[in-house]
C-alpha atoms as a PDB file:
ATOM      1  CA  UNK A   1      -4.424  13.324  29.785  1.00  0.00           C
ATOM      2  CA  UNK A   2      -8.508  12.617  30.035  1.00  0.00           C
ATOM      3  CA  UNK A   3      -8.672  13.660  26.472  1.00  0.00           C
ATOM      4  CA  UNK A   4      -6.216  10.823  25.545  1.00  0.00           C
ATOM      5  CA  UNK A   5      -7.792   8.728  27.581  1.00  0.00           C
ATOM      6  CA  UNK A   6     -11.273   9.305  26.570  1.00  0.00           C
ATOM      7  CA  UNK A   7     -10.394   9.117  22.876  1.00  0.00           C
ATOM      8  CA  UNK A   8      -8.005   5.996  23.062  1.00  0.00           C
ATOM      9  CA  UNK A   9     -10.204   3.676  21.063  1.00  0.00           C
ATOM     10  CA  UNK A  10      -9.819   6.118  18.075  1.00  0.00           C
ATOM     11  CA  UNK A  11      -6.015   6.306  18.423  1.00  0.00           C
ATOM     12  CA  UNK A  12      -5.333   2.845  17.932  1.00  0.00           C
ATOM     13  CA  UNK A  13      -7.942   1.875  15.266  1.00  0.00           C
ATOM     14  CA  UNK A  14      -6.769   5.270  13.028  1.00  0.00           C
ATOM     15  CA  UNK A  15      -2.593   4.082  14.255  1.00  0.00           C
ATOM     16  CA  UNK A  16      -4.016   0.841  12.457  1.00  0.00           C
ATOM     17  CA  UNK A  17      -5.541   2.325   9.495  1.00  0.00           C
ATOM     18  CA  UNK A  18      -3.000   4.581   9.194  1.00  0.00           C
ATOM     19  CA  UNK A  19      -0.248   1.629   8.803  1.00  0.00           C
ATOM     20  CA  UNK A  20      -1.745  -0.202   6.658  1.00  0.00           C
ATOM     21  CA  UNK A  21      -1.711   2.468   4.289  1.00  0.00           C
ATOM     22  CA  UNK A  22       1.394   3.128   4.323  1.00  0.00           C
ATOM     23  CA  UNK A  23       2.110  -0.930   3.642  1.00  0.00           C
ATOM     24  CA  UNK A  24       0.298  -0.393   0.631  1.00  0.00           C
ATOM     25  CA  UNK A  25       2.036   2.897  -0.022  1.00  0.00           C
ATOM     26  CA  UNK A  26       5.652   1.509   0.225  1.00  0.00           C
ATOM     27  CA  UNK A  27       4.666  -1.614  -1.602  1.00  0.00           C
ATOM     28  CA  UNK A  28       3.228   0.212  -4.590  1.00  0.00           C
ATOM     29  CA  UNK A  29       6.825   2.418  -4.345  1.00  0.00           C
ATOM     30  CA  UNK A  30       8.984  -0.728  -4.435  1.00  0.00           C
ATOM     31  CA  UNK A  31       7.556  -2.738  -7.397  1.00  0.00           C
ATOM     32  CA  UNK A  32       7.090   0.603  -9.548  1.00  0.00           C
ATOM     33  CA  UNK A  33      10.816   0.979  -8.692  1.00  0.00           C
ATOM     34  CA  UNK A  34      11.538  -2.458  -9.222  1.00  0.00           C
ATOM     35  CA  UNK A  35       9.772  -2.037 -13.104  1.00  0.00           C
ATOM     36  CA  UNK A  36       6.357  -3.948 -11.939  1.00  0.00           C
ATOM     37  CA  UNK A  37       3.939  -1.602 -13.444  1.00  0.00           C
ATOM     38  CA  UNK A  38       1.136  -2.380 -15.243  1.00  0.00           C
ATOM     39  CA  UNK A  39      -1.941  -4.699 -15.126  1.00  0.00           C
ATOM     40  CA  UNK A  40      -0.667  -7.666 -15.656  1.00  0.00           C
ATOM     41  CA  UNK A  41      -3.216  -8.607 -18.101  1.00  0.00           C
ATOM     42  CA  UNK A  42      -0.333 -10.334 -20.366  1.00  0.00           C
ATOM     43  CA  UNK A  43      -1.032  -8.485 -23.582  1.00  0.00           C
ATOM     44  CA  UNK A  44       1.614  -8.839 -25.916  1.00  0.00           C
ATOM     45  CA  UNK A  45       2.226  -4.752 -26.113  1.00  0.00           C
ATOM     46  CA  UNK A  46       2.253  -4.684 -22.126  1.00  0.00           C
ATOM     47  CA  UNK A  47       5.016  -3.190 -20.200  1.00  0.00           C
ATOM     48  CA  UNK A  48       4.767  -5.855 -17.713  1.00  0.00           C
ATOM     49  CA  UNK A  49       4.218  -8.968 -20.001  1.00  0.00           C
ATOM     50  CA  UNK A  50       6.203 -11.387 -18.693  1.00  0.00           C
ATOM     51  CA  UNK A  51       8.853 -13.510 -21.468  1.00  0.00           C
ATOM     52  CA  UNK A  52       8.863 -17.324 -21.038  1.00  0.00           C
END
């Protein structure tokens, strides 16, 4: 218990970091599943062009 105690600063800040990259994680794994790959870039032989 003084080990968690001594080290709870750590903890939260890595709990923080940790979530956050698993935001970005699960948001990269929705849009690839949702066909939003690509860069965007709006070339005309782009996967993710967009038609008007």
């Amino acid at each position: 218990m003084e080990a968690l105690k001594a080290n709870m600063g750590s903890l939260i800040v890595g709990t923080i970091a940790f979530g956050i990259l698993a935001a970005a994680l699960i948001r990269l794994i929705v849009n690839f599943r949702r066909g939003k790959t690509g860069c965007s870039c709006g070339c005309s032989k782009c996967e993710s062009r967009e038609e008007p």
